[in-house]
Protein backbone atom coordinates (compact mmCIF):
# COMPACT_ATOMS: atom_id res chain seq x y z
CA UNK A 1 101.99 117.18 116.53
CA UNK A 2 99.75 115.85 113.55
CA UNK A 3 98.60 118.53 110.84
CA UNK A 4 95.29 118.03 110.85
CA UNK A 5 95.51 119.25 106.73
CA UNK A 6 98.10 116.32 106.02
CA UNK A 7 96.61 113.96 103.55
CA UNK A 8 96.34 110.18 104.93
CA UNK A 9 99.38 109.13 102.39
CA UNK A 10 101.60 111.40 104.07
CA UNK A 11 101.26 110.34 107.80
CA UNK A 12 103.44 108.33 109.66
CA UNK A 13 103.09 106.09 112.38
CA UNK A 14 103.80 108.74 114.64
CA UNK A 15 101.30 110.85 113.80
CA UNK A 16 98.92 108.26 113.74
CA UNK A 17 99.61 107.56 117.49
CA UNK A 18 97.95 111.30 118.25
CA UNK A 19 95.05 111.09 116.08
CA UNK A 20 91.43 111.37 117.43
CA UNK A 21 89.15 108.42 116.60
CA UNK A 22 85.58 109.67 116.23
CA UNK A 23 82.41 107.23 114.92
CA UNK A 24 79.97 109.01 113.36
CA UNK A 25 76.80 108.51 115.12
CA UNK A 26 75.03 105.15 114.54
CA UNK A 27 78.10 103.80 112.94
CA UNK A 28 77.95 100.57 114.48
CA UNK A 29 73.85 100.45 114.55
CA UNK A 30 73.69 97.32 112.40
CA UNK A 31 76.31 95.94 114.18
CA UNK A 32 75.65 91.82 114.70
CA UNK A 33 76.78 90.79 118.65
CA UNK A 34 77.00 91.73 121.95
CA UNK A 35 78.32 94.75 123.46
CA UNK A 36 81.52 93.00 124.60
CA UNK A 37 81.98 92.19 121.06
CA UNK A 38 81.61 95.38 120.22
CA UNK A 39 83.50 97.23 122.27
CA UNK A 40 86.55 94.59 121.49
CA UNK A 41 85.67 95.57 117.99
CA UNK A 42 86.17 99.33 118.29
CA UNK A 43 89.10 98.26 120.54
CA UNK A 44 90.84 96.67 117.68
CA UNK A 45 90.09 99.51 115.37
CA UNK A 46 91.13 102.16 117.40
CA UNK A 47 94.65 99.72 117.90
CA UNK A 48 94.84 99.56 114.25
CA UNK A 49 95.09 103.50 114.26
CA UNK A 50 96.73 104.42 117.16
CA UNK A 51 99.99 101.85 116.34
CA UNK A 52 100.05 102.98 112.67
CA UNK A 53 99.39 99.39 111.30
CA UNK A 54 96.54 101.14 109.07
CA UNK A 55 99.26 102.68 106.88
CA UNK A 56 100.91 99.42 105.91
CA UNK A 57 96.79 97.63 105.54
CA UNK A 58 95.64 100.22 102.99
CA UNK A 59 96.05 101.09 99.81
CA UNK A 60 94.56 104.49 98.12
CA UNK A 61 91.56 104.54 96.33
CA UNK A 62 91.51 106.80 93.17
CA UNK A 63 88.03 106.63 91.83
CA UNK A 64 89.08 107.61 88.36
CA UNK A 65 91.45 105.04 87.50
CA UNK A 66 89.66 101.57 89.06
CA UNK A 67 88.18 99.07 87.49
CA UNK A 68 84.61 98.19 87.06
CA UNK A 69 84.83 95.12 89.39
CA UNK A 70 86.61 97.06 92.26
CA UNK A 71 84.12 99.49 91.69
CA UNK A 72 81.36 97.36 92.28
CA UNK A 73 83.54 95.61 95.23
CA UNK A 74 83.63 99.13 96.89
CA UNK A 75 80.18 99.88 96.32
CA UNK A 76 78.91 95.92 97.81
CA UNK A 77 81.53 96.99 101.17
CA UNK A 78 79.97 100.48 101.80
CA UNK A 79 76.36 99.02 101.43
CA UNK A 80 75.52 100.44 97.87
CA UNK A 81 73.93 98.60 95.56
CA UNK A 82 76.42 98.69 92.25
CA UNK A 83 73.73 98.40 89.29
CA UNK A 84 71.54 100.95 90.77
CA UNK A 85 73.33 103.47 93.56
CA UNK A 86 70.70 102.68 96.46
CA UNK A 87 71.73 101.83 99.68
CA UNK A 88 71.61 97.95 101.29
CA UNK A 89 69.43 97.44 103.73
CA UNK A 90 71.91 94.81 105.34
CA UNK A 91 69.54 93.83 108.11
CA UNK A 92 68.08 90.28 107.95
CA UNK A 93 64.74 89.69 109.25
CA UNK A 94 63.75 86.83 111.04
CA UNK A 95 60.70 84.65 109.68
């Protein structure tokens, strides 16, 4: 059974196979495509998880020690705007 206290560099791809998957509430809200495409999407996610591929297609982040440009790479991926810490509104409006 996983320890739900075990930090993500210690599980294995055993544990991983019982984790829960939970999205947060409008996680997927500015999500582009149809809901076949989405639900393939979460699909592959939760795959990802479940089969413990995640731990060999991530790396830890350590806030302290990275550089200014992966800093700024981070920041662009979560929707943050580097130079001045707002959030992206990553919508596009049609004209």
């Amino acid at each position: 059974m996983t320890d739900k206290e075990k930090p993500f560099n210690e599980l294995t791809a055993e544990d991983c196979e019982e984790l829960e998957i939970v999205f947060a509430p409008g996680a997927f809200d500015n999500f582009e495509g149809t809901q076949e495409e989405l639900d393939a999407f979460i699909a592959e996610i939760t795959r990802v998880i479940k089969s413990g591929e995640i731990l060999e297609r991530s790396r830890p982040v350590d806030l302290d020690t990275m550089s200014d440009d992966e800093a700024f790479a981070l920041a662009r991926a979560l929707g943050i705007d580097p130079e001045t810490g707002e959030d992206v509104d990553r919508t596009r409006k049609l004209q």
